[in-house]
PDB file of N, CA and C in Angstrom:
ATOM      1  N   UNK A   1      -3.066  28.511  27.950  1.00  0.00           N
ATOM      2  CA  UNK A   1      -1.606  28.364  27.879  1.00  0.00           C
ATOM      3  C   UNK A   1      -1.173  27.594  26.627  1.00  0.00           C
ATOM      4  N   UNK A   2      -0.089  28.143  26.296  1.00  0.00           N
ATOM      5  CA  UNK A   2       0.695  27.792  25.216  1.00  0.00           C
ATOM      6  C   UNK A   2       1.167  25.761  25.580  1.00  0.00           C
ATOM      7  N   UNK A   3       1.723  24.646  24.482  1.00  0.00           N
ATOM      8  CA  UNK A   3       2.311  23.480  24.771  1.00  0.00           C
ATOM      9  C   UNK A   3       3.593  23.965  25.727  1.00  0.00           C
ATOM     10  N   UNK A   4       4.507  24.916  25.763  1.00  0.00           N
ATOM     11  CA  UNK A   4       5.401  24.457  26.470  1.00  0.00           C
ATOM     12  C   UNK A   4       4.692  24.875  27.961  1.00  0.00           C
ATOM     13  N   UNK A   5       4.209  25.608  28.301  1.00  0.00           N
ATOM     14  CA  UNK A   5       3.802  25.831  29.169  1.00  0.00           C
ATOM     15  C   UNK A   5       3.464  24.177  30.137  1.00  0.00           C
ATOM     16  N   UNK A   6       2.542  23.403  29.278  1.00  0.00           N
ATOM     17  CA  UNK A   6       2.490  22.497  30.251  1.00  0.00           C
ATOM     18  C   UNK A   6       3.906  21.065  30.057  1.00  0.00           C
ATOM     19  N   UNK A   7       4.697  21.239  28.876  1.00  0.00           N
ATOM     20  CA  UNK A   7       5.921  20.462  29.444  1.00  0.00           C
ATOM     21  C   UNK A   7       6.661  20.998  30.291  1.00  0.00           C
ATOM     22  N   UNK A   8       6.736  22.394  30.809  1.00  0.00           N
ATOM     23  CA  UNK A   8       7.421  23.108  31.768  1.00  0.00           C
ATOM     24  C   UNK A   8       6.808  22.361  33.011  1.00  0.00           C
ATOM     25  N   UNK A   9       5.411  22.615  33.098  1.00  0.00           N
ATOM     26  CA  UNK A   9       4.859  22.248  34.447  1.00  0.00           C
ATOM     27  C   UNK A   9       5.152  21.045  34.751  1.00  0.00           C
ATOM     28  N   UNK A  10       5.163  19.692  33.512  1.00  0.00           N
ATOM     29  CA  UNK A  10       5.369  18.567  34.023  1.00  0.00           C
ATOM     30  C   UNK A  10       6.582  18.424  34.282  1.00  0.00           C
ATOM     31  N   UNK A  11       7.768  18.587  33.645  1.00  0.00           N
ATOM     32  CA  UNK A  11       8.804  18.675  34.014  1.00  0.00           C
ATOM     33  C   UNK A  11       9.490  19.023  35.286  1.00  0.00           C
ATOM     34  N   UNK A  12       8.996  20.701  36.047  1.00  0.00           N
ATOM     35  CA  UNK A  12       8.645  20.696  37.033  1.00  0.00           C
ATOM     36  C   UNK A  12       8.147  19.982  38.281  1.00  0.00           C
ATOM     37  N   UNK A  13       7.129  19.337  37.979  1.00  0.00           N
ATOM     38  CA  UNK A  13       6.510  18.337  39.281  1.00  0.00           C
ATOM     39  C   UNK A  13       7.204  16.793  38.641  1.00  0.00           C
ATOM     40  N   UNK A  14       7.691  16.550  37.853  1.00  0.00           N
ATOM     41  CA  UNK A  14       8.516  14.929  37.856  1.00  0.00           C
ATOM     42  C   UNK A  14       9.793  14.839  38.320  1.00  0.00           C
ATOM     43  N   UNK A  15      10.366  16.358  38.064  1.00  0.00           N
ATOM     44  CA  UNK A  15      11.688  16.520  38.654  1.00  0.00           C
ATOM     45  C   UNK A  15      11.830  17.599  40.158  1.00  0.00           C
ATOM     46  N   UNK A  16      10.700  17.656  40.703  1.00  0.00           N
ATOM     47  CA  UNK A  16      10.970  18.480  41.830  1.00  0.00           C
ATOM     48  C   UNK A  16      11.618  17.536  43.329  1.00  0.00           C
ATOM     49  N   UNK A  17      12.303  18.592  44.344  1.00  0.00           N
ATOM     50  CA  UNK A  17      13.153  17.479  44.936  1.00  0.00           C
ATOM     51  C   UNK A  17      14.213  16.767  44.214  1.00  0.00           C
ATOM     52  N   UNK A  18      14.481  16.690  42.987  1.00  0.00           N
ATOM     53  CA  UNK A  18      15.542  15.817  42.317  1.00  0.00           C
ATOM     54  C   UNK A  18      17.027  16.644  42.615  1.00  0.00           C
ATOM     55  N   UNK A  19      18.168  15.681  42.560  1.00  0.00           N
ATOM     56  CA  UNK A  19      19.358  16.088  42.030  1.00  0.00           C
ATOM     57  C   UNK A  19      19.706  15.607  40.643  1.00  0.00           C
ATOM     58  N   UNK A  20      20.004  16.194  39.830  1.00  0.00           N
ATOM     59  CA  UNK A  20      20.742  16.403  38.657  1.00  0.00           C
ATOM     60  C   UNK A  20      22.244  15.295  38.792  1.00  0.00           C
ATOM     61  N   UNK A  21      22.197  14.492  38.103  1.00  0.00           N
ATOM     62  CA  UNK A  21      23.509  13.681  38.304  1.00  0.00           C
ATOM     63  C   UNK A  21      24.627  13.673  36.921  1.00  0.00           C
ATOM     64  N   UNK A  22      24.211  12.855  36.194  1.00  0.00           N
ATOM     65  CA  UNK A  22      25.395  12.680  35.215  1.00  0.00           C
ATOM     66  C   UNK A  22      24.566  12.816  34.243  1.00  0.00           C
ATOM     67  N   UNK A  23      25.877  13.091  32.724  1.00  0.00           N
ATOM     68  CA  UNK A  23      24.628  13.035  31.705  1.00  0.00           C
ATOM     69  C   UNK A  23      24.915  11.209  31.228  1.00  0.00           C
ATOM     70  N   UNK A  24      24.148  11.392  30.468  1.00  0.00           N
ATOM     71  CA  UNK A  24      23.544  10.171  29.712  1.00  0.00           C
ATOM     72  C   UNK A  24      24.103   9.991  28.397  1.00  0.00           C
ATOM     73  N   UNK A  25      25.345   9.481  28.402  1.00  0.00           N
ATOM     74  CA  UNK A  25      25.965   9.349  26.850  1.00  0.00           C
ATOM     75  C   UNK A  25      26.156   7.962  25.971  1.00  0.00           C
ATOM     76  N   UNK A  26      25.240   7.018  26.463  1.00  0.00           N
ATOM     77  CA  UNK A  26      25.373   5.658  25.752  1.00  0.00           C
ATOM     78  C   UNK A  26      24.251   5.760  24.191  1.00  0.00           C
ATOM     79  N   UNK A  27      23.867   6.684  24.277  1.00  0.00           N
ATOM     80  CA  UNK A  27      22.606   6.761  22.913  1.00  0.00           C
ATOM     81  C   UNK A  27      23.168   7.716  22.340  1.00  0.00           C
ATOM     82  N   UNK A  28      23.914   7.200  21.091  1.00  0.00           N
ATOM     83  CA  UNK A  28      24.480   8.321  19.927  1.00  0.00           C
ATOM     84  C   UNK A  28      22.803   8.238  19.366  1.00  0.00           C
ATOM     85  N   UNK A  29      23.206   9.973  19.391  1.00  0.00           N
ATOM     86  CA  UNK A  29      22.076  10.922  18.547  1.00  0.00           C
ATOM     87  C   UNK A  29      21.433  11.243  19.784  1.00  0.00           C
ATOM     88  N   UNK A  30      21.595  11.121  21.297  1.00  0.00           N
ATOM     89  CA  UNK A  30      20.406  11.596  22.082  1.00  0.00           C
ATOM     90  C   UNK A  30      21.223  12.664  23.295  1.00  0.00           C
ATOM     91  N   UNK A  31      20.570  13.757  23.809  1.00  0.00           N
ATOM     92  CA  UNK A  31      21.439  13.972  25.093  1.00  0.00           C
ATOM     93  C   UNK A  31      20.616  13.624  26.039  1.00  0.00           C
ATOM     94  N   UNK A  32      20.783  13.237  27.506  1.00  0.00           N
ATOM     95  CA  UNK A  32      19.812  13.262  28.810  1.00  0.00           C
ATOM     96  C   UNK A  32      21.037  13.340  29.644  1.00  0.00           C
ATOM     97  N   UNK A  33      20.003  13.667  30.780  1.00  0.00           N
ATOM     98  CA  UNK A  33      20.661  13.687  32.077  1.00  0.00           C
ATOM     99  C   UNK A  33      19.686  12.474  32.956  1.00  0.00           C
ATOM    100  N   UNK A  34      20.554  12.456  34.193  1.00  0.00           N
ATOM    101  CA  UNK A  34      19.790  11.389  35.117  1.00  0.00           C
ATOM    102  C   UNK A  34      19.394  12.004  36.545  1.00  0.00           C
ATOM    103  N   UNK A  35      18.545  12.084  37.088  1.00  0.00           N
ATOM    104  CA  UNK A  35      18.231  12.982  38.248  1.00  0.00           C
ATOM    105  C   UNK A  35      17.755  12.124  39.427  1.00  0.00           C
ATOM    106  N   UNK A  36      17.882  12.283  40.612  1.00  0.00           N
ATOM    107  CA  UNK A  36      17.804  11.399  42.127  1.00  0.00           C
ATOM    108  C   UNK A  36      16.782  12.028  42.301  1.00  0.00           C
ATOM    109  N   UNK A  37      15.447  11.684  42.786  1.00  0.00           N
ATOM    110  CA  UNK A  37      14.615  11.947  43.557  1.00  0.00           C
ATOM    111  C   UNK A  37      14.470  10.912  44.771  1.00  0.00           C
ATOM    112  N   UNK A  38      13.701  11.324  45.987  1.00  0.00           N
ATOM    113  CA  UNK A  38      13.532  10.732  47.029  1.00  0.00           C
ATOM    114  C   UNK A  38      12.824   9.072  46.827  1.00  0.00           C
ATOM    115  N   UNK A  39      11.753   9.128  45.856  1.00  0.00           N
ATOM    116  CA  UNK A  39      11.155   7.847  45.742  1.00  0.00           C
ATOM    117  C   UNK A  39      11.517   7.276  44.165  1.00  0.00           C
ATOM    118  N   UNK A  40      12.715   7.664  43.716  1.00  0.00           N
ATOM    119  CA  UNK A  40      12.605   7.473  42.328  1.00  0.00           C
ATOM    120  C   UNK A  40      13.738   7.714  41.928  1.00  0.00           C
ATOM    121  N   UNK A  41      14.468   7.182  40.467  1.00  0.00           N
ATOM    122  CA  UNK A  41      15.399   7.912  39.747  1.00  0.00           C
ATOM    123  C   UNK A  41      14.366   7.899  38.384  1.00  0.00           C
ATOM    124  N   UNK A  42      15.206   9.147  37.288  1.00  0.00           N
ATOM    125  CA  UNK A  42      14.904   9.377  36.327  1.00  0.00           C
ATOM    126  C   UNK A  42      15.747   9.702  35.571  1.00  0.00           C
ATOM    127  N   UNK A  43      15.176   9.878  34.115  1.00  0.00           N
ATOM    128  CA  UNK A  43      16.265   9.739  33.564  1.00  0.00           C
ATOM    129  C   UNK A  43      15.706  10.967  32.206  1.00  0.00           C
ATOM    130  N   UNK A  44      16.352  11.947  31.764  1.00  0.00           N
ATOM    131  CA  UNK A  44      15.454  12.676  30.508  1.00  0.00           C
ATOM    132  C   UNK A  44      16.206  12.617  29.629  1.00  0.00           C
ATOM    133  N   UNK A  45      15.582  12.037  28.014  1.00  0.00           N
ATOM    134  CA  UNK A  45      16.450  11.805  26.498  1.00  0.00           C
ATOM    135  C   UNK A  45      15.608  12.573  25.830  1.00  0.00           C
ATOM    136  N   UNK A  46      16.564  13.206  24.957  1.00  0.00           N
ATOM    137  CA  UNK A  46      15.648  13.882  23.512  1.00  0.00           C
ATOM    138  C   UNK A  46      16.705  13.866  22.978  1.00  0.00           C
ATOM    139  N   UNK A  47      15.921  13.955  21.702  1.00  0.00           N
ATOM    140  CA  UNK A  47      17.044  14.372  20.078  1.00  0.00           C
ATOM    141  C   UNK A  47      16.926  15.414  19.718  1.00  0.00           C
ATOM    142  N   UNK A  48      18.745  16.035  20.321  1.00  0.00           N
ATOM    143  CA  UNK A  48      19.035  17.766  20.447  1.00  0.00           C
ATOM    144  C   UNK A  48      18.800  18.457  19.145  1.00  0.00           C
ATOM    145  N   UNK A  49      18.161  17.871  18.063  1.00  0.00           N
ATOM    146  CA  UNK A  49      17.420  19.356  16.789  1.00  0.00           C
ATOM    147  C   UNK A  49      15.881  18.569  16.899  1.00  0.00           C
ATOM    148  N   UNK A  50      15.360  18.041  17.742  1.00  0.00           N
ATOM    149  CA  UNK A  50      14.310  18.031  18.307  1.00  0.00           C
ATOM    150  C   UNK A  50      13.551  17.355  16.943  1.00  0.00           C
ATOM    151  N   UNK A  51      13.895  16.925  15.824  1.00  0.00           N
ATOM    152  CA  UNK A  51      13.385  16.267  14.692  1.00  0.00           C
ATOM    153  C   UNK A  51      13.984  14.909  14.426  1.00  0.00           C
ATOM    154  N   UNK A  52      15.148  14.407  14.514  1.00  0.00           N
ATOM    155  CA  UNK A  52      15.565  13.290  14.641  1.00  0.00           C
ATOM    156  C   UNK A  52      15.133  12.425  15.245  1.00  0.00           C
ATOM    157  N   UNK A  53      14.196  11.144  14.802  1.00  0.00           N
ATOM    158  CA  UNK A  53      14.098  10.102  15.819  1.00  0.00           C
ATOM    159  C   UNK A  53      15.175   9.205  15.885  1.00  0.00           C
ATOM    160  N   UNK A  54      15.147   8.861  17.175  1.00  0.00           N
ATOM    161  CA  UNK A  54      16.358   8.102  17.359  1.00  0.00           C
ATOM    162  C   UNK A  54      15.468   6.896  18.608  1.00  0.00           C
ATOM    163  N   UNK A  55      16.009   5.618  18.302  1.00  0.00           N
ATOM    164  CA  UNK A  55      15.446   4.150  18.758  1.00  0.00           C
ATOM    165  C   UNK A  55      16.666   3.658  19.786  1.00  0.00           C
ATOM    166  N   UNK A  56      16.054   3.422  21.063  1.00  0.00           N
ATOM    167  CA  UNK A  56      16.925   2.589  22.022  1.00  0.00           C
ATOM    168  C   UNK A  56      15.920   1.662  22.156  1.00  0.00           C
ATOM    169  N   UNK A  57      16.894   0.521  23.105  1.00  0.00           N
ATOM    170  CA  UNK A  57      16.145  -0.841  23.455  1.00  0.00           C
ATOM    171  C   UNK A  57      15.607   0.230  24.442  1.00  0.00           C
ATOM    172  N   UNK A  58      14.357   0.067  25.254  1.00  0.00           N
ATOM    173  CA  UNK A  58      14.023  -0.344  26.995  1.00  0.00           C
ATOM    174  C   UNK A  58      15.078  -0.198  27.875  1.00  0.00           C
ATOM    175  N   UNK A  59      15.571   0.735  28.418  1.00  0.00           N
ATOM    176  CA  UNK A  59      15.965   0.710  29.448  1.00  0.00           C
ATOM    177  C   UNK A  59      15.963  -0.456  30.674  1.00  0.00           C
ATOM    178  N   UNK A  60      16.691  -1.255  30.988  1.00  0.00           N
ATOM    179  CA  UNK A  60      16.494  -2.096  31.917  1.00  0.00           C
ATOM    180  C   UNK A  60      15.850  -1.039  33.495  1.00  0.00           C
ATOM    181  N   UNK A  61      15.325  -1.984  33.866  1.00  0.00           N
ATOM    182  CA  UNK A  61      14.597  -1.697  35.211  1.00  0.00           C
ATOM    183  C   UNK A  61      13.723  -0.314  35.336  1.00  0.00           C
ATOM    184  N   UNK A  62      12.988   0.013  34.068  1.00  0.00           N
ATOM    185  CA  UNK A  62      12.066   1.520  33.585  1.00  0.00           C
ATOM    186  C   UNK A  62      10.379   0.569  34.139  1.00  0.00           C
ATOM    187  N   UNK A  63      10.458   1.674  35.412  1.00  0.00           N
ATOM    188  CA  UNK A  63       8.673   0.809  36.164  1.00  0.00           C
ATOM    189  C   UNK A  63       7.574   2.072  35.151  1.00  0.00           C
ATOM    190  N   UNK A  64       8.533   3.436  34.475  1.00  0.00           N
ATOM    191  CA  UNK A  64       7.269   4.508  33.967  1.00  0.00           C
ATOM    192  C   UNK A  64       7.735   4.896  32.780  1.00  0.00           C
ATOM    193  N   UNK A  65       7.322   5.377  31.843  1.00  0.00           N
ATOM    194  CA  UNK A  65       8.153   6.093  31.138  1.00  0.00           C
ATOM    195  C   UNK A  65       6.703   7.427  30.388  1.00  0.00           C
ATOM    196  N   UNK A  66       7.071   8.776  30.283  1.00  0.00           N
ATOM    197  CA  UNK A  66       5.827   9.609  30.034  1.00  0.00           C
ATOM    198  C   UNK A  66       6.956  10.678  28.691  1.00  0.00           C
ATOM    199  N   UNK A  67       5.881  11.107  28.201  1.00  0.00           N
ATOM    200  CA  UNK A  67       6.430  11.987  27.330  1.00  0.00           C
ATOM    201  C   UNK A  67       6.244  13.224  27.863  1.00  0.00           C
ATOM    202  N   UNK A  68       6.820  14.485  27.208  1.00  0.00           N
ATOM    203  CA  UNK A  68       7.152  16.197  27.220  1.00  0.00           C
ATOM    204  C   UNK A  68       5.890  16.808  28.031  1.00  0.00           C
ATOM    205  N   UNK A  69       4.681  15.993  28.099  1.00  0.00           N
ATOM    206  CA  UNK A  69       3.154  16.559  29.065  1.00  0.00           C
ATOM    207  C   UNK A  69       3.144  16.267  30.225  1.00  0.00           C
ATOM    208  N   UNK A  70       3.635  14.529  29.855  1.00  0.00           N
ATOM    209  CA  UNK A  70       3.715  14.317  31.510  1.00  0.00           C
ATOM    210  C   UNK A  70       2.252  12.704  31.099  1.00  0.00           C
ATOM    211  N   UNK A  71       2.073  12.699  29.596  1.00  0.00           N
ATOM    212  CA  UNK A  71       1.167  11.377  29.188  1.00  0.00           C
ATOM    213  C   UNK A  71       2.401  10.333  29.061  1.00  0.00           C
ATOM    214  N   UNK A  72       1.686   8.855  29.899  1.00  0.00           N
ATOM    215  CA  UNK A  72       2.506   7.863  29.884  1.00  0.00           C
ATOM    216  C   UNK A  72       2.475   7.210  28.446  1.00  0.00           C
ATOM    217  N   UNK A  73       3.565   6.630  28.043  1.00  0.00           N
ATOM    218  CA  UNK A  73       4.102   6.047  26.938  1.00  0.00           C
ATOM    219  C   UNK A  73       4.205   4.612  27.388  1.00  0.00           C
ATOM    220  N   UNK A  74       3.538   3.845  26.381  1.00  0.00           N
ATOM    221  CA  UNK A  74       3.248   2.469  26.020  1.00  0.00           C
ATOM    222  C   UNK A  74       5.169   1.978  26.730  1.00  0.00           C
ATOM    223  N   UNK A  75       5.557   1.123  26.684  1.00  0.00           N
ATOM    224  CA  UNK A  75       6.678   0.670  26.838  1.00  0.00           C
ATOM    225  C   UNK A  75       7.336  -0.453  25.190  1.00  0.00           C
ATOM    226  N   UNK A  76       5.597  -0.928  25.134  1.00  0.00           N
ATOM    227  CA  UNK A  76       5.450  -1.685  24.121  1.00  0.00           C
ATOM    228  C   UNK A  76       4.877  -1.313  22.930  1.00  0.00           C
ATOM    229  N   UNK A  77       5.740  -0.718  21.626  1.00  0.00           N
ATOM    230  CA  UNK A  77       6.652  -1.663  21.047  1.00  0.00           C
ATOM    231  C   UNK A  77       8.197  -1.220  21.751  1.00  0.00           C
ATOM    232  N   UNK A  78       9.074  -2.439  21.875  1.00  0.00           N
ATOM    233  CA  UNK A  78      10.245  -2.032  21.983  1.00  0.00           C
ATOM    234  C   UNK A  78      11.321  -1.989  20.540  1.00  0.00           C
ATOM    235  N   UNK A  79      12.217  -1.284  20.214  1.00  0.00           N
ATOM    236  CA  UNK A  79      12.447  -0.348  21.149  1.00  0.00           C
ATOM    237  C   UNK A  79      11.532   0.974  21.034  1.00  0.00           C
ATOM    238  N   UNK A  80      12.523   1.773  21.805  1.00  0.00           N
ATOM    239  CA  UNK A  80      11.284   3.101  22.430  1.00  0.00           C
ATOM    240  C   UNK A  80      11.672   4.250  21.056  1.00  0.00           C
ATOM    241  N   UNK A  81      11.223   5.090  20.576  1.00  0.00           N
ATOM    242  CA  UNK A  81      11.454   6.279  19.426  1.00  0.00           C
ATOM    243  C   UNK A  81      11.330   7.656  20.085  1.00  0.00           C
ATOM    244  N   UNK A  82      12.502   8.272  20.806  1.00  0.00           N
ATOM    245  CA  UNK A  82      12.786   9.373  21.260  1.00  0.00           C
ATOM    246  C   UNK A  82      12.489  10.390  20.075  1.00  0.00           C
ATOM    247  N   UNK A  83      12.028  11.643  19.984  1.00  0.00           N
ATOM    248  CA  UNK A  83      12.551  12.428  19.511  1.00  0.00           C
ATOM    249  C   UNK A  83      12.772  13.641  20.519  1.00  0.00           C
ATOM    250  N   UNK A  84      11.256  14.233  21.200  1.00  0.00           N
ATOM    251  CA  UNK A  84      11.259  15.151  22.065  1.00  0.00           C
ATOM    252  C   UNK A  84      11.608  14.278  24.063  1.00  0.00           C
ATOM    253  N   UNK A  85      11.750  15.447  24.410  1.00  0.00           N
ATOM    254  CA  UNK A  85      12.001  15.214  25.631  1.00  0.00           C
ATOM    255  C   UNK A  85      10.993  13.724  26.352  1.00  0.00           C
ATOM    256  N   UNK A  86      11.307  12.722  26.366  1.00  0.00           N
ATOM    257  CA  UNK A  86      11.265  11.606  26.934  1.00  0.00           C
ATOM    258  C   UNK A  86      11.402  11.399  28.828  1.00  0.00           C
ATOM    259  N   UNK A  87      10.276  11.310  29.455  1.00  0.00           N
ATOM    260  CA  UNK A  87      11.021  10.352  31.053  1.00  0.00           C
ATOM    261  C   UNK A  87      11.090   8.876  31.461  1.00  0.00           C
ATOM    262  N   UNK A  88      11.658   8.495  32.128  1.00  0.00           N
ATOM    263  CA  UNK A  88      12.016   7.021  32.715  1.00  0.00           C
ATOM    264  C   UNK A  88      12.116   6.919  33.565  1.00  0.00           C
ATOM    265  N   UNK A  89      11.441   6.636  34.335  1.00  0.00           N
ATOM    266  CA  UNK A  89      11.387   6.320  35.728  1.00  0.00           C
ATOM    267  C   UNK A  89      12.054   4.628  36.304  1.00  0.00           C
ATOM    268  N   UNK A  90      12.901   4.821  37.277  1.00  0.00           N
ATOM    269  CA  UNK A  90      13.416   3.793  37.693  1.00  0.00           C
ATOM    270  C   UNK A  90      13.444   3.722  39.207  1.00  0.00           C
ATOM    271  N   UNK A  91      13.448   2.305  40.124  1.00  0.00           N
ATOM    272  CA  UNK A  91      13.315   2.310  41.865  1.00  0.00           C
ATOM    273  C   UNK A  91      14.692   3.237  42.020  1.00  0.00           C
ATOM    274  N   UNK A  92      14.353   3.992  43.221  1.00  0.00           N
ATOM    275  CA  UNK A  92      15.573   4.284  43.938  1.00  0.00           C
ATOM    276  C   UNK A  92      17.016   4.043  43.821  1.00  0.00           C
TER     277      UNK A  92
END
């Protein structure tokens, strides 16, 4: 299989069960949405021409954060350097 193939899949199993909530507009240069799952919220950022990096602080209260495969991302250094599809995991 091709790379998107397995950001599809992860994407898939991090967001399954989720609702889709609001988007995410406090990071000029990024779009995300925020999604409800049963044991979890999340949150997905990328930089929409997919080449732009763009730097936020840390998310307050982020217990995970994994990139476009579904491999976890250091937290540290802060801040974090979005370019491709980014997750964040936060409690309930």
């Amino acid at each position: 299989p091709k790379p998107g193939y397995y950001a599809l899949k992860f994407m898939a199993e991090e967001l399954k069960d989720g609702t889709a909530g609001l988007a995410i507009t406090q990071y000029t240069g990024l779009r995300g949405y925020t999604f409800q799952l049963p044991t979890k919220k999340v949150w997905v950022l990328w930089s929409p021409d997919g080449v732009t990096a763009v730097q936020i602080p840390l998310p307050a209260g982020t217990t995970m954060i994994y990139d476009k495969f579904g491999n976890p991302i250091d937290p540290m250094p802060d801040p974090i350097q979005i370019i491709h599809p980014t997750y964040f995991e936060f409690p309930p």
